[in-house]
Protein backbone atom coordinates (compact mmCIF):
# COMPACT_ATOMS: atom_id res chain seq x y z
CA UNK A 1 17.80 -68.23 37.36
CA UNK A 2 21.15 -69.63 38.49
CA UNK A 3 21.36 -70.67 34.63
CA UNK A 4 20.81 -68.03 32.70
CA UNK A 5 23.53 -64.85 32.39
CA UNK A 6 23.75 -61.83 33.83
CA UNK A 7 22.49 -60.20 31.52
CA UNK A 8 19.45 -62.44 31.38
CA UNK A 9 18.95 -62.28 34.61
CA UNK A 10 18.91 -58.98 34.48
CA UNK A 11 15.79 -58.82 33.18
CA UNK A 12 14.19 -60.84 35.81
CA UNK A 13 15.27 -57.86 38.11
CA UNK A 14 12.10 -56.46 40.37
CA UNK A 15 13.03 -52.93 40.28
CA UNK A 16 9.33 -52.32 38.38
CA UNK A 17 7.79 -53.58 41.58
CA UNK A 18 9.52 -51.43 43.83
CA UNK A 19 6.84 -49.22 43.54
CA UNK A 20 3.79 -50.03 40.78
CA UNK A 21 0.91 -47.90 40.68
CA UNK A 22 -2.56 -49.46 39.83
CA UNK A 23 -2.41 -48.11 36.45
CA UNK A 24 0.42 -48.59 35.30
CA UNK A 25 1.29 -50.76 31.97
CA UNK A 26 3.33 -53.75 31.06
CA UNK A 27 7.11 -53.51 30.94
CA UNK A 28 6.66 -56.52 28.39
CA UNK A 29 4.77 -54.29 26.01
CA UNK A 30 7.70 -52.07 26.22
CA UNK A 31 9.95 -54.81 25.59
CA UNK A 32 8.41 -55.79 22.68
CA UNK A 33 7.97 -51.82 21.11
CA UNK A 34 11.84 -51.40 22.05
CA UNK A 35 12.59 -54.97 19.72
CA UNK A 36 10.36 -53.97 17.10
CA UNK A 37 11.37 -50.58 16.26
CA UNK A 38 14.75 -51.65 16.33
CA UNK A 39 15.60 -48.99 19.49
CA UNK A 40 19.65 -48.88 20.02
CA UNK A 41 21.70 -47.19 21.87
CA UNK A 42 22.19 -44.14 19.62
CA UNK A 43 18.40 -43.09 20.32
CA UNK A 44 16.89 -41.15 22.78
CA UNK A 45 13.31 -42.19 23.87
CA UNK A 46 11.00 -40.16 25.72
CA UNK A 47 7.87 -41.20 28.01
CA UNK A 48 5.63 -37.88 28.43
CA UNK A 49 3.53 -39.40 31.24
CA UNK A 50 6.44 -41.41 32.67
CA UNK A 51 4.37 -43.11 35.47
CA UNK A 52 6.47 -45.22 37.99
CA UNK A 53 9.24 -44.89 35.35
CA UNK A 54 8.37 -48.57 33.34
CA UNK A 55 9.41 -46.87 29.85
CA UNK A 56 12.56 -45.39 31.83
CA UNK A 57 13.39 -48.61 33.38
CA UNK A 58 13.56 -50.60 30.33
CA UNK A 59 15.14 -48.14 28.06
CA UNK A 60 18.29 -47.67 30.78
CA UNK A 61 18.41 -51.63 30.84
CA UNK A 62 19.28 -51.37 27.45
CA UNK A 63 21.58 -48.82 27.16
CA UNK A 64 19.25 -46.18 25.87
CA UNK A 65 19.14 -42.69 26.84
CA UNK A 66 15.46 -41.85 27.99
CA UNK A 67 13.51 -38.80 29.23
CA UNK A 68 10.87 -39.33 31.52
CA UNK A 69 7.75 -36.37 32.87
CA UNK A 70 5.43 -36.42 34.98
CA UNK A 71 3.40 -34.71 36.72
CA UNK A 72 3.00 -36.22 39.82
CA UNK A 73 5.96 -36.08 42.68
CA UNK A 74 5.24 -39.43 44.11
CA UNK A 75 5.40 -40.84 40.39
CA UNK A 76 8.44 -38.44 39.57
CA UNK A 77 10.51 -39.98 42.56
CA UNK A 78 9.57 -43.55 41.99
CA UNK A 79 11.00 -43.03 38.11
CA UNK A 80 13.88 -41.38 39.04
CA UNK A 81 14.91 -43.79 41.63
CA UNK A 82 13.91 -47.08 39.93
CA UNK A 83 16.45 -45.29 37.28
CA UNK A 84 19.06 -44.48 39.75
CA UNK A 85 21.99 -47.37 39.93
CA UNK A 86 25.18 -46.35 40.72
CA UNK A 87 24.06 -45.33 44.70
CA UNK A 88 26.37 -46.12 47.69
CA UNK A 89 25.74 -49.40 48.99
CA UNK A 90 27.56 -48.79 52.21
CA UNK A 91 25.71 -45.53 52.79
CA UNK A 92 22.41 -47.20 52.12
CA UNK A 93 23.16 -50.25 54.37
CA UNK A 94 24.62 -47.99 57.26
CA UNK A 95 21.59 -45.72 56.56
CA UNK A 96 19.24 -48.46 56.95
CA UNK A 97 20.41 -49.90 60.30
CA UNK A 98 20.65 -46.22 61.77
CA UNK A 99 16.90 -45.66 60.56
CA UNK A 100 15.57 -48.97 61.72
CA UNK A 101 17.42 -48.96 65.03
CA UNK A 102 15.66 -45.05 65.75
CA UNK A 103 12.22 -45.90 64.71
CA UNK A 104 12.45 -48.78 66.69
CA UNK A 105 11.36 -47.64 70.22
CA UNK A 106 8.92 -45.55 69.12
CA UNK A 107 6.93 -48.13 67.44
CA UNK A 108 6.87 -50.12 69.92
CA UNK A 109 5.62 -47.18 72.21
CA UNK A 110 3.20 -46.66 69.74
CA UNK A 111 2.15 -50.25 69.78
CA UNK A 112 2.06 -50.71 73.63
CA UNK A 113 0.73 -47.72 74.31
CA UNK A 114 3.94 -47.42 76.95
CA UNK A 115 2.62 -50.67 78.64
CA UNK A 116 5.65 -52.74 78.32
CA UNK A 117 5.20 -56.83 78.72
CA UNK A 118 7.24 -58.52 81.89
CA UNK A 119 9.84 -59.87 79.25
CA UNK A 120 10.62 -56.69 78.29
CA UNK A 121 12.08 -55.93 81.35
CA UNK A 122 15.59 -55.49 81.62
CA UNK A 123 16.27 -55.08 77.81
CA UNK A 124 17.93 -52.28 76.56
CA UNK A 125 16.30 -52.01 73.33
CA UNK A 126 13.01 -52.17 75.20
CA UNK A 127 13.31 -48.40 77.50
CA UNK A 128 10.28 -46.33 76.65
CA UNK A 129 10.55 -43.08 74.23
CA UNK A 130 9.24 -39.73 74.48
CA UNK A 131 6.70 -39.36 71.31
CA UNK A 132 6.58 -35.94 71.69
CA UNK A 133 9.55 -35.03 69.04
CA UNK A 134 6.91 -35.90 66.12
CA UNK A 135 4.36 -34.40 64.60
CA UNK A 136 1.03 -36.88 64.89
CA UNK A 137 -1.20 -33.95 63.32
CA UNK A 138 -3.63 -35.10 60.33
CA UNK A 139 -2.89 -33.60 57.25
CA UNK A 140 -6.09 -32.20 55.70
CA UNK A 141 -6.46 -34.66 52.05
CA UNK A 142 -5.76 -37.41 54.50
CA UNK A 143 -8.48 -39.81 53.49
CA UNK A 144 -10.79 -40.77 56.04
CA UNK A 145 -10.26 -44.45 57.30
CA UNK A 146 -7.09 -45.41 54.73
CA UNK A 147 -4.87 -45.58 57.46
CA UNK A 148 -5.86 -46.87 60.96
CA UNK A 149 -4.50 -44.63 63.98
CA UNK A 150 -1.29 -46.52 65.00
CA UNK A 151 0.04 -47.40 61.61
CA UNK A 152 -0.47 -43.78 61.33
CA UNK A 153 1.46 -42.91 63.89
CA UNK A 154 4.17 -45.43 63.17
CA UNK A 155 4.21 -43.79 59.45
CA UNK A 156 4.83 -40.19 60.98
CA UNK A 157 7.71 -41.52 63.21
CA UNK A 158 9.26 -43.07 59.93
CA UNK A 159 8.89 -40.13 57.59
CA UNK A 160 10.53 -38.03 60.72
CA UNK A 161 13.69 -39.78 60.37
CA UNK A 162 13.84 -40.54 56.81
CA UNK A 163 13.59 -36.28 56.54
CA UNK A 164 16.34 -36.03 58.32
CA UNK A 165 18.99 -37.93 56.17
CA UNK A 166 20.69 -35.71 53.42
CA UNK A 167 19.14 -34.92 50.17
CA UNK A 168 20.42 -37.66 47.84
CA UNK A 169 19.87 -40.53 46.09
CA UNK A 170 20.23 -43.01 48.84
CA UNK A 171 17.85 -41.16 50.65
CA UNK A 172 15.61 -41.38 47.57
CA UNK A 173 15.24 -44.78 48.23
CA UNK A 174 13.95 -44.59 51.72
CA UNK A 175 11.50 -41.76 50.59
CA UNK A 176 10.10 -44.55 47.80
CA UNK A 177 10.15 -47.69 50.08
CA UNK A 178 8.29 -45.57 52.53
CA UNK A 179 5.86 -44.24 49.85
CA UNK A 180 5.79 -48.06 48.52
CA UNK A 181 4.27 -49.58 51.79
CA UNK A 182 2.05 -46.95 52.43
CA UNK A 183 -1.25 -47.86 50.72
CA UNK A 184 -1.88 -51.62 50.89
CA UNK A 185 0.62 -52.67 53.08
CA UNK A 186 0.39 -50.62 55.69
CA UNK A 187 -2.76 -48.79 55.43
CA UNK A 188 -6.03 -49.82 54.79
CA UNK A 189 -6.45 -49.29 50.95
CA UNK A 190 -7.60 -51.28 48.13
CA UNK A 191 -7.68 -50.56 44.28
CA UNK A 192 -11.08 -52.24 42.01
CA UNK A 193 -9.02 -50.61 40.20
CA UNK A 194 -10.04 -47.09 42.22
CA UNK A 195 -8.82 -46.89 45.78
CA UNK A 196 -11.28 -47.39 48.39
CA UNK A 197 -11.58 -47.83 51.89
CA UNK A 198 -10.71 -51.82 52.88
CA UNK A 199 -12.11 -52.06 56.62
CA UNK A 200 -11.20 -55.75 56.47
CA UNK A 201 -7.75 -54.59 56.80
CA UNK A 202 -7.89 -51.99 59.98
CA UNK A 203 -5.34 -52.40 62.88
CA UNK A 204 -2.35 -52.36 63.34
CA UNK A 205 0.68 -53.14 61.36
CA UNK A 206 4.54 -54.26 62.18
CA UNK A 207 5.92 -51.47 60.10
CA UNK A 208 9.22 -52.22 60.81
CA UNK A 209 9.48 -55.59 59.38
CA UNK A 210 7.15 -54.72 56.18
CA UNK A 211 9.77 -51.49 55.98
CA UNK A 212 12.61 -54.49 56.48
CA UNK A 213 11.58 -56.51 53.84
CA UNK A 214 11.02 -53.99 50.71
CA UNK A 215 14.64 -52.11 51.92
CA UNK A 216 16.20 -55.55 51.56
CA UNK A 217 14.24 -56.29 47.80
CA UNK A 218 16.15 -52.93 47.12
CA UNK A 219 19.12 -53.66 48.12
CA UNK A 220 19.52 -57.21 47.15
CA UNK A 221 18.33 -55.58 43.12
CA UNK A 222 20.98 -52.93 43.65
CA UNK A 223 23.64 -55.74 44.12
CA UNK A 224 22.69 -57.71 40.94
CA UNK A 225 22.48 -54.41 38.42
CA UNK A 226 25.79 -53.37 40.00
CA UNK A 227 27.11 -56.59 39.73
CA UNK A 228 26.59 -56.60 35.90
CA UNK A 229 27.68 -53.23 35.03
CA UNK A 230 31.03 -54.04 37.16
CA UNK A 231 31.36 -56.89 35.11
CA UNK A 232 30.75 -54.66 31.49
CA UNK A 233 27.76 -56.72 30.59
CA UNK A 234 25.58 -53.90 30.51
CA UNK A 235 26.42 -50.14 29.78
CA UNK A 236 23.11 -48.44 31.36
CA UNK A 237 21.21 -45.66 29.49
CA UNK A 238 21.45 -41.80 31.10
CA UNK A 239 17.96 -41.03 32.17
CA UNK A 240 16.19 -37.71 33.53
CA UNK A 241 13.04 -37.82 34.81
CA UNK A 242 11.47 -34.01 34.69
CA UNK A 243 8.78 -32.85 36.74
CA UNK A 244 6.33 -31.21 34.13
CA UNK A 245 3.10 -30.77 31.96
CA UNK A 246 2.71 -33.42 29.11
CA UNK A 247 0.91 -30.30 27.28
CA UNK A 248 3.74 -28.06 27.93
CA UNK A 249 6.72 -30.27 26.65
CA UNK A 250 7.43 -28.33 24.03
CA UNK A 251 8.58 -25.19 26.44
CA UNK A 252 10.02 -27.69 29.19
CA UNK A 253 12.26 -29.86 27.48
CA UNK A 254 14.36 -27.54 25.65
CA UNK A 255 14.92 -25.79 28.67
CA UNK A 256 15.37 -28.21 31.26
CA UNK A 257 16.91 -31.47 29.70
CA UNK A 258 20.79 -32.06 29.36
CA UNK A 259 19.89 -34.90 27.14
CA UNK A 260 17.97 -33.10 24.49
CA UNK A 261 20.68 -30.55 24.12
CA UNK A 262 23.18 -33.04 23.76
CA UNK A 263 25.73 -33.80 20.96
CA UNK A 264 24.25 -37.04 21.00
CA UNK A 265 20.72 -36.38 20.04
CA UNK A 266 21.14 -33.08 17.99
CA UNK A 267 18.03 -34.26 15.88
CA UNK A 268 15.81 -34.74 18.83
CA UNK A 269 13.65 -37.57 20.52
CA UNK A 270 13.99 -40.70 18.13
CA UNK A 271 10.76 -42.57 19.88
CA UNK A 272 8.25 -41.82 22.47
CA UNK A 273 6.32 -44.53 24.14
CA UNK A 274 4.07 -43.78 27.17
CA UNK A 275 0.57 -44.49 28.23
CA UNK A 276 -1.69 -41.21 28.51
CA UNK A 277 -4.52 -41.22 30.88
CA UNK A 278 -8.49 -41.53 28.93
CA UNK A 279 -11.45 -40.12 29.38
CA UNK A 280 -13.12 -42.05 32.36
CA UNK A 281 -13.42 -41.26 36.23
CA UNK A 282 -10.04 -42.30 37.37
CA UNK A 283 -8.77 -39.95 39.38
CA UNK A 284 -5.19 -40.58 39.20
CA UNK A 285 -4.21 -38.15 42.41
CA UNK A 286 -6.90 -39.96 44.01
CA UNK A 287 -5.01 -43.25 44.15
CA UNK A 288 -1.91 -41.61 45.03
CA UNK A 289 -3.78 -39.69 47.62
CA UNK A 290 -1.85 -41.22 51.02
CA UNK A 291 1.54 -41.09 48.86
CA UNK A 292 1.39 -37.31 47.98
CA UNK A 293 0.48 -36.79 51.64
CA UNK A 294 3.56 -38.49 52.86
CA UNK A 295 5.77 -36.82 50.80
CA UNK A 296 4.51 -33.35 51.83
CA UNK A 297 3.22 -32.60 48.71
CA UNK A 298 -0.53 -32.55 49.16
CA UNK A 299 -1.45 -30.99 52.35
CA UNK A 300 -4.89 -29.01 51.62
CA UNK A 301 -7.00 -28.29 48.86
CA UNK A 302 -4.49 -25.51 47.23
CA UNK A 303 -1.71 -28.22 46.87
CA UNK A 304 -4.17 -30.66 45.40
CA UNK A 305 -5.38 -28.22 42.59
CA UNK A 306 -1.67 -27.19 41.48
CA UNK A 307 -1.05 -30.72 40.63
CA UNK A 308 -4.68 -31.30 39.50
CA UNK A 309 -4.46 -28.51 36.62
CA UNK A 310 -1.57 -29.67 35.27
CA UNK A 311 -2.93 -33.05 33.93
CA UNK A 312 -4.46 -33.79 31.21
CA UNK A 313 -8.08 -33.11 31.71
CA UNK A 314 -9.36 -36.74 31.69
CA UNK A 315 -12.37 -36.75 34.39
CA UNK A 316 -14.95 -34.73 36.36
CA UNK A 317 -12.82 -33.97 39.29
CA UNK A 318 -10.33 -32.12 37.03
CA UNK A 319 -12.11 -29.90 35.61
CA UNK A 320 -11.93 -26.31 36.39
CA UNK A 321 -14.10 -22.76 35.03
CA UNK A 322 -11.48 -21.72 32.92
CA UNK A 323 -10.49 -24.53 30.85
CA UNK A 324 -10.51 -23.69 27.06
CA UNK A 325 -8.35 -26.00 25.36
CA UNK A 326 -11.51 -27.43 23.63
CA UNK A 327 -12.66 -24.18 22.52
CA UNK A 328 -8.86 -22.89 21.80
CA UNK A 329 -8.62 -26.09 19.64
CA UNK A 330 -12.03 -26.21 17.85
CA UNK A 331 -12.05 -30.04 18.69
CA UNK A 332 -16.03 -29.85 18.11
CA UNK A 333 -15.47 -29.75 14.65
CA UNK A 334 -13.90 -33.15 14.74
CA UNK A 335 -16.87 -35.15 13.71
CA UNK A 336 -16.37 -37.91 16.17
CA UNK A 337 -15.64 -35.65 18.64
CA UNK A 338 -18.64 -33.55 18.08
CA UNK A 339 -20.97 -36.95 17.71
CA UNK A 340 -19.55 -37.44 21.17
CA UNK A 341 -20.55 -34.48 23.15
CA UNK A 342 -23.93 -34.42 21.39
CA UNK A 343 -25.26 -37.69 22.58
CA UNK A 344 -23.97 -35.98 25.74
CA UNK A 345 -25.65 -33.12 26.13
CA UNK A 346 -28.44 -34.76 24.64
CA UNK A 347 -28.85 -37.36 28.06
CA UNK A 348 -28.33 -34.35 30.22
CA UNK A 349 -31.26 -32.71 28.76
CA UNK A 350 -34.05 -35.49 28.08
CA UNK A 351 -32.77 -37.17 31.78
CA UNK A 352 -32.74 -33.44 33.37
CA UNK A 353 -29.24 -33.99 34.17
CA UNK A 354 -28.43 -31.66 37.26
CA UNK A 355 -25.44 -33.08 39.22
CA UNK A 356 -22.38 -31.24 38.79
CA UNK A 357 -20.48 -34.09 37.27
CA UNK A 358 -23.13 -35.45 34.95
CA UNK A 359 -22.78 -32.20 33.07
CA UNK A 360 -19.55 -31.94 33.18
CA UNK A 361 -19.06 -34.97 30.63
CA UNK A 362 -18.95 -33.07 27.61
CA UNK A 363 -16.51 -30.84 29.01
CA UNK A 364 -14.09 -33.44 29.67
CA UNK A 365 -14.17 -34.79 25.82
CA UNK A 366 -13.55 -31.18 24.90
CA UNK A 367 -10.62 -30.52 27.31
CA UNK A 368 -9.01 -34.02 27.23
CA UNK A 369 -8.86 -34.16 23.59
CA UNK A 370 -7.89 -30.22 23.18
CA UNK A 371 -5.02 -31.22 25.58
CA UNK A 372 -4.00 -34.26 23.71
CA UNK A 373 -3.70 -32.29 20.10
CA UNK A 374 -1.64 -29.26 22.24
CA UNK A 375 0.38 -32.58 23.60
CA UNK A 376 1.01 -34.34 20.15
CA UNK A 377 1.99 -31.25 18.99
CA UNK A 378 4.78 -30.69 21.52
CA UNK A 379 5.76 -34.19 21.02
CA UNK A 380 5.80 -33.62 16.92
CA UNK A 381 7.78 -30.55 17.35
CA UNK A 382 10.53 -32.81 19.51
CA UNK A 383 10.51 -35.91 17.28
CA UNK A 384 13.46 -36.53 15.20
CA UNK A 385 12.59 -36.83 11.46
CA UNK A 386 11.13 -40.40 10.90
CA UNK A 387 10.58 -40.47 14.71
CA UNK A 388 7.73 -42.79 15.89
CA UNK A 389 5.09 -42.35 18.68
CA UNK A 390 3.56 -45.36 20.47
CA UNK A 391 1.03 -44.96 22.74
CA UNK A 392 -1.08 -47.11 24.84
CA UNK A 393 -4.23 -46.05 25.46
CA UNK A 394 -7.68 -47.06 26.38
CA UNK A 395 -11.38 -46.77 24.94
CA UNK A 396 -14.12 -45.49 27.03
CA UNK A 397 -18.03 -46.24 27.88
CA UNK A 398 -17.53 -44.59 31.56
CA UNK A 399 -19.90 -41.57 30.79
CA UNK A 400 -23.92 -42.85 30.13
CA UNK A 401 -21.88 -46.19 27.84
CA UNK A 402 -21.54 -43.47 25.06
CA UNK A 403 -18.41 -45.11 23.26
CA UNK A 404 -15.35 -42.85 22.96
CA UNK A 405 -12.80 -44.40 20.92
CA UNK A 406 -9.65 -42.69 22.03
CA UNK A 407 -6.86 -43.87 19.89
CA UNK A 408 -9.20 -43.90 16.76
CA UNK A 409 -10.07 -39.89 17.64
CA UNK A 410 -6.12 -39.20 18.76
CA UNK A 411 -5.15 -41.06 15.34
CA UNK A 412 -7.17 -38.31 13.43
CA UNK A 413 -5.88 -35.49 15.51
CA UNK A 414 -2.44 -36.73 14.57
CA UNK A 415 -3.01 -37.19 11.42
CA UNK A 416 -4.69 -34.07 10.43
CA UNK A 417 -3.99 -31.54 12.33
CA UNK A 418 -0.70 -32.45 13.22
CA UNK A 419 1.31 -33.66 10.97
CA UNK A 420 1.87 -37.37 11.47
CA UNK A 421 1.98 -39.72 8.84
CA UNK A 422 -0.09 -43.07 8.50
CA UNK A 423 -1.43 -43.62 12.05
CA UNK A 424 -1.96 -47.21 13.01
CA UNK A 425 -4.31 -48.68 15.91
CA UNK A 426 -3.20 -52.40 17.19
CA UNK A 427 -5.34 -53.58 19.89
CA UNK A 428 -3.69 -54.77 22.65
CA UNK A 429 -6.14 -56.16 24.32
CA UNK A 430 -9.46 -56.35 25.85
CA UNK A 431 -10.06 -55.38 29.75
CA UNK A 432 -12.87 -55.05 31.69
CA UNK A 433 -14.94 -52.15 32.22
CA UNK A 434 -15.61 -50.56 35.69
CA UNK A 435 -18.92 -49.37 34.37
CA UNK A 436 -21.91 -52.30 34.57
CA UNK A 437 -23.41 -52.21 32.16
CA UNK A 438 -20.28 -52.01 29.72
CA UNK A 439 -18.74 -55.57 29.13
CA UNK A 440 -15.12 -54.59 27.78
CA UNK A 441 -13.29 -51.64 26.36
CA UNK A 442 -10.47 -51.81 24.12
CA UNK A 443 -6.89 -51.19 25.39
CA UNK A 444 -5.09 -50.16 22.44
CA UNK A 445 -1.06 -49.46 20.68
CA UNK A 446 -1.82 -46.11 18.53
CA UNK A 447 1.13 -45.91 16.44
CA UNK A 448 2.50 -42.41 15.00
CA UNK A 449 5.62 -41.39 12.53
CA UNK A 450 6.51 -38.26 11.85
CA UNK A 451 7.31 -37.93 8.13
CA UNK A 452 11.29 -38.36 7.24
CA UNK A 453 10.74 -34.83 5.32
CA UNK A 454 8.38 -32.11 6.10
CA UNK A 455 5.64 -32.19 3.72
CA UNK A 456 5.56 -29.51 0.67
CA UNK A 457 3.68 -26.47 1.08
């Protein structure tokens, strides 16, 4: 690196990895969607399903204004911090040696057990704790097994002390480095690419150095991105990162974001580019599970259902009675959509389908793609005249290997019932299936402009 510029280096900058989520797409694609639509520094770019903030992250690199939503509060702090530059470096470092110094003892309490070795003896660092200031109880959606019983413990004593810091954007920072460790590092947790229960992994875990190591991968980013906007090689986009329903956009935005009511953008969003979830059994709060735990957001079965029903409606497990976007939308009388749920209900009743989610599969064709044409309307509604959509999004075989071909169906939603002009599928590539008996789905770039005029009546 010590050859290229700043500026070059700059993009060899791990701020993506400060926190990546198992689903979450390439920054390169966005590199290459940002150089081929030509995306400056006048725009304004939006990513509806911001994720761990990848769209956000590139557009601020290049000087790009960008909104990012979500739904999710883990994936709503890990956007808005990867996005956040211009923190204190003193208060982080002084922050940082006052949090590892406290958690210190306790950890090694924890790891002991209070049964401190001969060499120990003597040290000041090395005088025993009283536990009893934290709270070691087991939150309810705690998933059985995914963290062993001391790492547990050590977790709680962090999380303690990292709560009681101010509420800023240094702090931030400790809240994702904590959340960042959690899963694989520390716990025992491994995504194929759902998260399951690694036993391999059980014991315990030196927390402290693990925490050690991704604080200093912060900082030592932190120094370099300063470093070049000091020396006026880079003049970093604005970003906002909302916490809100990709369905609901059209309400949230105009209310909520300082960017879209700016003199800068007084026409609106110039691109979006996000990746939606599909229909298939990935249950995305499911792989944040230990993450929304930590940061107090998922407790019991009330907390998990507020964030739940405000997704997209893309599997089994978030489905609820009183869904009716399909039926508000009419989607059935989408051909392909209709072919869909058919062969569907068809299985369920020559197979004497009886399993709740086995007869749910219909419903979540109906409700994901009723959500998606109440989303792409939102996002049409927002767009700037001759504003372009790019989405990356994936076919499906999950349910019985019927095919659902998600960007080709969202293409004709866009197309017709929307508004959008000239929808294009690329396919980005090909990726394996987590169904058997399905080889490889398509991972696909749908492509949407909204017309430079409205069209005549």
């Amino acid at each position: 690196m010590k050859h290229q510029s700043n500026v070059e280096r700059l993009e060899d900058v791990r701020v993506h990895d400060w926190y990546r989520f198992v689903f979450a797409y390439s920054d390169k694609l966005v590199e290459g969607l940002f150089e081929e639509f030509g995306v400056s520094a006048d725009d304004l770019v939006l990513d509806p399903f911001v994720g761990t903030g990848t769209t956000a992250l590139v557009a601020k690199r290049h000087g790009v204004d960008a909104i990012g939503v979500d739904t999710s509060p883990a994936s709503v702090l890990s956007a808005r911090a990867k996005t956040t530059w211009d923190v204190d470096l003193s208060t982080f470092r002084r922050r940082r040696e006052e949090l590892l110094r406290k958690v210190e003892p306790a950890f090694r309490e924890i790891t002991t057990g209070g049964n401190r070795r001969l060499d120990q003896f003597g040290e000041a660092s090395a005088e025993s704790v009283s536990l009893d200031q934290y709270n070691f109880s087991v939150p309810e959606k705690t998933p059985k097994g995914w963290l062993s019983e001391a790492p547990r413990r050590k977790m709680q004593v962090l999380r303690h002390h990292v709560a009681a810091f101010p509420d800023d954007a240094v702090t931030d920072l400790f809240r994702l480095a904590m959340i960042a460790i959690l899963p694989e590092d520390v716990g025992n947790v491994r995504f194929g690419p759902e998260a399951t229960r690694d036993r391999t992994a059980e014991g315990d875990r030196d927390v402290k150095h693990i925490l050690s190591r991704k604080l200093d991968r912060i900082e030592s980013d932190l120094e370099e991105l300063q470093q070049v906007m000091q020396n006026g090689e880079i003049d970093p986009g604005e970003t906002e990162i909302i916490d809100g329903d990709a369905r609901r956009i059209g309400e949230t935005l105009p209310e909520r974001s300082r960017l879209l009511e700016s003199d800068r953008h007084v026409d609106g969003v110039d691109y979006v580019i996000t990746s939606p979830p599909y229909p298939a059994e990935h249950d995305y709060t499911r792989n944040q599970r230990l993450e929304l735990v930590w940061l107090g957001e998922c407790d019991d079965n009330d907390d998990l259902q507020r964030i739940k029903r405000r997704n997209i409606r893309s599997h089994t497990k978030n489905i609820y009675v009183d869904d009716d976007e399909g039926e508000r939308t009419d989607i059935r009388a989408i051909d392909r959509v209709d072919e869909i749920v058919e062969r569907m209900e068809t299985i369920i009743e020559e197979e004497n389908v009886t399993h709740g989610f086995g007869q749910n599969y219909p419903r979540v064709i109906e409700e994901y793609f009723g959500g998606m044409q109440h989303h792409l309307e939102a996002v049409y509604d927002l767009l700037a005249p001759g504003g372009v959509a790019a989405y990356v999004v994936a076919d499906s075989g999950s349910y019985w290997q019927v095919e659902v071909e998600t960007a080709a169906i969202l293409a004709e939603i866009a197309a017709d019932r929307v508004g959008f002009a000239d929808p294009e599928v690329r396919l980005w590539r090909n990726v394996a299936a987590t169904t058997a008996d399905y080889d490889e789905i398509e991972e696909n770039v749908l492509l949407l402009r909204k017309p430079d005029r409205p069209p005549e009546a």
